[in-house]
C-alpha atoms as a PDB file:
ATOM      1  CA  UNK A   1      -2.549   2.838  15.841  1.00  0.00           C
ATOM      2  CA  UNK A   2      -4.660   0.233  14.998  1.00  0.00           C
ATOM      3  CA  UNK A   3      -6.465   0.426  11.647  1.00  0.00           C
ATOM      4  CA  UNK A   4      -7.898  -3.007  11.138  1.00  0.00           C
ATOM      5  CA  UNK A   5      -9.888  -3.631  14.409  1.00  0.00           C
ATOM      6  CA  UNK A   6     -11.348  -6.967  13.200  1.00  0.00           C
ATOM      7  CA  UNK A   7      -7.731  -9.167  12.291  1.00  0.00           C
ATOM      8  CA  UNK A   8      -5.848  -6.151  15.092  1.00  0.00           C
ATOM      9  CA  UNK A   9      -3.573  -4.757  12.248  1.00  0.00           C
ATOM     10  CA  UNK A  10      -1.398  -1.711  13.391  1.00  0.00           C
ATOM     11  CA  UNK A  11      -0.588   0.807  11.000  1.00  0.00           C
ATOM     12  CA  UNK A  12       2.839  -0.118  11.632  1.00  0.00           C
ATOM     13  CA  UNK A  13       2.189  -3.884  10.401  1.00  0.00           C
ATOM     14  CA  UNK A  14       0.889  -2.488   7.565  1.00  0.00           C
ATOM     15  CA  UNK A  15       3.762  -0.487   6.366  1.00  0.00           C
ATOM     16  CA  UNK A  16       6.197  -2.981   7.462  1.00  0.00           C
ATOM     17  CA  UNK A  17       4.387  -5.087   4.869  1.00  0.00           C
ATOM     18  CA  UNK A  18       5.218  -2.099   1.917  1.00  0.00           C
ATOM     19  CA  UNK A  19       8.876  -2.895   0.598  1.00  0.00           C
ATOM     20  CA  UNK A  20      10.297  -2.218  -2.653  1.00  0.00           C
ATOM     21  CA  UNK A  21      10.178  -4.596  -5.198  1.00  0.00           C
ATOM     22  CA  UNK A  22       8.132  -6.764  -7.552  1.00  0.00           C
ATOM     23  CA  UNK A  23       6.030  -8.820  -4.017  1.00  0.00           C
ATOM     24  CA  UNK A  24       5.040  -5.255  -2.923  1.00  0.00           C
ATOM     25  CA  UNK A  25       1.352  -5.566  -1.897  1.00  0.00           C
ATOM     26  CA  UNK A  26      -0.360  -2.787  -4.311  1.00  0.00           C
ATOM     27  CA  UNK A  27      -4.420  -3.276  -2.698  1.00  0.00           C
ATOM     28  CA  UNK A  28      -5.560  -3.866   0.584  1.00  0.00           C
ATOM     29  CA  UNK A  29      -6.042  -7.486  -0.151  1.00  0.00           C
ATOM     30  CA  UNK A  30      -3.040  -7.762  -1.009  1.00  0.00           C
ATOM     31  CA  UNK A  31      -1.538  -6.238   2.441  1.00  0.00           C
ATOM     32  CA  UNK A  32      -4.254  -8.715   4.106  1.00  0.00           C
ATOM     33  CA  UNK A  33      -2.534 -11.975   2.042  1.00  0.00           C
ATOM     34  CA  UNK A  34       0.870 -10.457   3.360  1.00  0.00           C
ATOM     35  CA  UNK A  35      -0.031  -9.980   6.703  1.00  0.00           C
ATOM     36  CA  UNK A  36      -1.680 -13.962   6.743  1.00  0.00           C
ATOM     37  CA  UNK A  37      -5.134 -12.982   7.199  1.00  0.00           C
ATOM     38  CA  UNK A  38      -8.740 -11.238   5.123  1.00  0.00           C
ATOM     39  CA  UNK A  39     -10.948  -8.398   4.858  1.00  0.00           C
ATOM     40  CA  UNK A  40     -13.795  -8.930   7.613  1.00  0.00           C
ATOM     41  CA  UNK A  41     -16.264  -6.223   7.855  1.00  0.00           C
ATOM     42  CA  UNK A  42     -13.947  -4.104   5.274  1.00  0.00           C
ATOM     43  CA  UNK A  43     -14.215  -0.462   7.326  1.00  0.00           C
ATOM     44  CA  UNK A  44     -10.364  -0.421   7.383  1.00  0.00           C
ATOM     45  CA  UNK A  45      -9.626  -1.247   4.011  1.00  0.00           C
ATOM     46  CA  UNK A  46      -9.920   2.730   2.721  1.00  0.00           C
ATOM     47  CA  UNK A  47      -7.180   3.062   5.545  1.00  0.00           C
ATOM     48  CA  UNK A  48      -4.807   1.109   4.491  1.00  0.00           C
ATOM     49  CA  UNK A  49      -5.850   2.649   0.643  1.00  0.00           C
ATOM     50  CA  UNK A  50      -4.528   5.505   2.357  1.00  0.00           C
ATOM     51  CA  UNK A  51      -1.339   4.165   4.138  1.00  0.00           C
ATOM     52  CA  UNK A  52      -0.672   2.534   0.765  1.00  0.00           C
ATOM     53  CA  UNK A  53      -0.858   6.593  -0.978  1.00  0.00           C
ATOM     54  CA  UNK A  54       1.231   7.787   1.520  1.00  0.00           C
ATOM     55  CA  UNK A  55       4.186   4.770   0.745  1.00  0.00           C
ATOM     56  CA  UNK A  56       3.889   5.722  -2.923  1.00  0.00           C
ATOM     57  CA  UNK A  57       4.555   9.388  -2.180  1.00  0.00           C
ATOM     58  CA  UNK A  58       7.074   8.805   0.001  1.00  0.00           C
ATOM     59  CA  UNK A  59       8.517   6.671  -2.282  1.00  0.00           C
ATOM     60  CA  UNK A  60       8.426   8.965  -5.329  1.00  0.00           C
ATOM     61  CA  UNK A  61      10.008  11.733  -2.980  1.00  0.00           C
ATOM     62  CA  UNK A  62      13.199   9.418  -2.130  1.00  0.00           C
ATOM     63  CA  UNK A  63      13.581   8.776  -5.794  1.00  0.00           C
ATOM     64  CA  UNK A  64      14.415  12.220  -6.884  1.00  0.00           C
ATOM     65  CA  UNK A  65      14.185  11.556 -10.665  1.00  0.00           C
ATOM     66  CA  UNK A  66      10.950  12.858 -12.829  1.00  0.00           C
ATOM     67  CA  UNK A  67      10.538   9.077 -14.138  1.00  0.00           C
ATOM     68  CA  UNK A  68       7.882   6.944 -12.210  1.00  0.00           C
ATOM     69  CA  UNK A  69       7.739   6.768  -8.720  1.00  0.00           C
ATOM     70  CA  UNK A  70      10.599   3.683  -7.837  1.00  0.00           C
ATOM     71  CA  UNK A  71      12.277   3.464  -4.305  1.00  0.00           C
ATOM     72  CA  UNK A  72      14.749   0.393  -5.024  1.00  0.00           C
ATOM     73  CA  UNK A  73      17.586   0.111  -7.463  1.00  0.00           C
ATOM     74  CA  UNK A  74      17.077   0.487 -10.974  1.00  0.00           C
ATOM     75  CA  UNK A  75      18.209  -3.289 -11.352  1.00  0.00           C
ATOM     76  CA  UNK A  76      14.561  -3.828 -10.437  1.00  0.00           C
ATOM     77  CA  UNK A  77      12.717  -1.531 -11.881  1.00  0.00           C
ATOM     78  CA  UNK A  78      10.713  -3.163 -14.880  1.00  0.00           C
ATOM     79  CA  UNK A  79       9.462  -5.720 -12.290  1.00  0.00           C
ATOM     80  CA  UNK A  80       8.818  -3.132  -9.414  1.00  0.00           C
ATOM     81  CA  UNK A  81       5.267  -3.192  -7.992  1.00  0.00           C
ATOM     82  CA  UNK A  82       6.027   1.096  -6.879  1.00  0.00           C
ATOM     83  CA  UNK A  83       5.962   2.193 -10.135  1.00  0.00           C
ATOM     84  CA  UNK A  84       2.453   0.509 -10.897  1.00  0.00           C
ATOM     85  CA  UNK A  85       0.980   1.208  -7.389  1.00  0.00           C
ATOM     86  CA  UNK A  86      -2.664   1.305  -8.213  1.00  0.00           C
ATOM     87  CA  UNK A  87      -5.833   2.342  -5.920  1.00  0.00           C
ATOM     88  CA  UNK A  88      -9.403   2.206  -6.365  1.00  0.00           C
ATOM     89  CA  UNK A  89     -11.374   4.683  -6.822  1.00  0.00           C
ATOM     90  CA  UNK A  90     -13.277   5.904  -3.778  1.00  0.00           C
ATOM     91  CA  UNK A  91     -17.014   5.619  -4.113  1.00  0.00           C
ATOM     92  CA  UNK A  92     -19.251   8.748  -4.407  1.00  0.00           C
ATOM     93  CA  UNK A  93     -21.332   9.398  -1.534  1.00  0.00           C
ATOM     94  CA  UNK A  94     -19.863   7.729   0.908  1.00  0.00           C
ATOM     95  CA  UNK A  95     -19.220   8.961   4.619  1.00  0.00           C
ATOM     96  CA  UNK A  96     -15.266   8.868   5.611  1.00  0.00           C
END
């Protein structure tokens, strides 16, 4: 599906872009930098907020321990962008 109609960015693109590990993108910026392009009109970017979520909890369900969310070895954990996966807050009053 595509959720970025301005740059053409798949959801898939977008997730293929969320590994484990310290170069994890952690905002949509981010995910725009790792894909090689930027925000246009911005409409997508609470989309890929979302896809972003969904990684996280996917992530802390695979890791089966009660300490922060972390999908890759615990040789990488103090440097692990998963366990300080951070969103913005959505704004009040505005339409989904």
């Amino acid at each position: 599906m595509i959720v970025c109609s301005c740059n053409v960015l798949s959801d898939g693109q977008v997730r293929a872009c969320l590994q484990a590990g310290p170069a994890c993108p952690r905002t949509p910026a981010q995910v725009y930098g790792c894909l090689g392009c930027s925000a246009k009109c911005g409409r997508c970017a609470r989309t890929i907020r979302g896809i972003l979520r969904n990684a996280l909890a996917e992530a802390e369900s695979h890791a089966g321990h009660s300490h922060a969310a972390h999908a890759c070895s615990t040789g990488c954990e103090a440097t692990c962008s998963l366990g300080s996966f951070q969103t913005t807050r959505e704004p009040e009053g505005v339409a989904a």
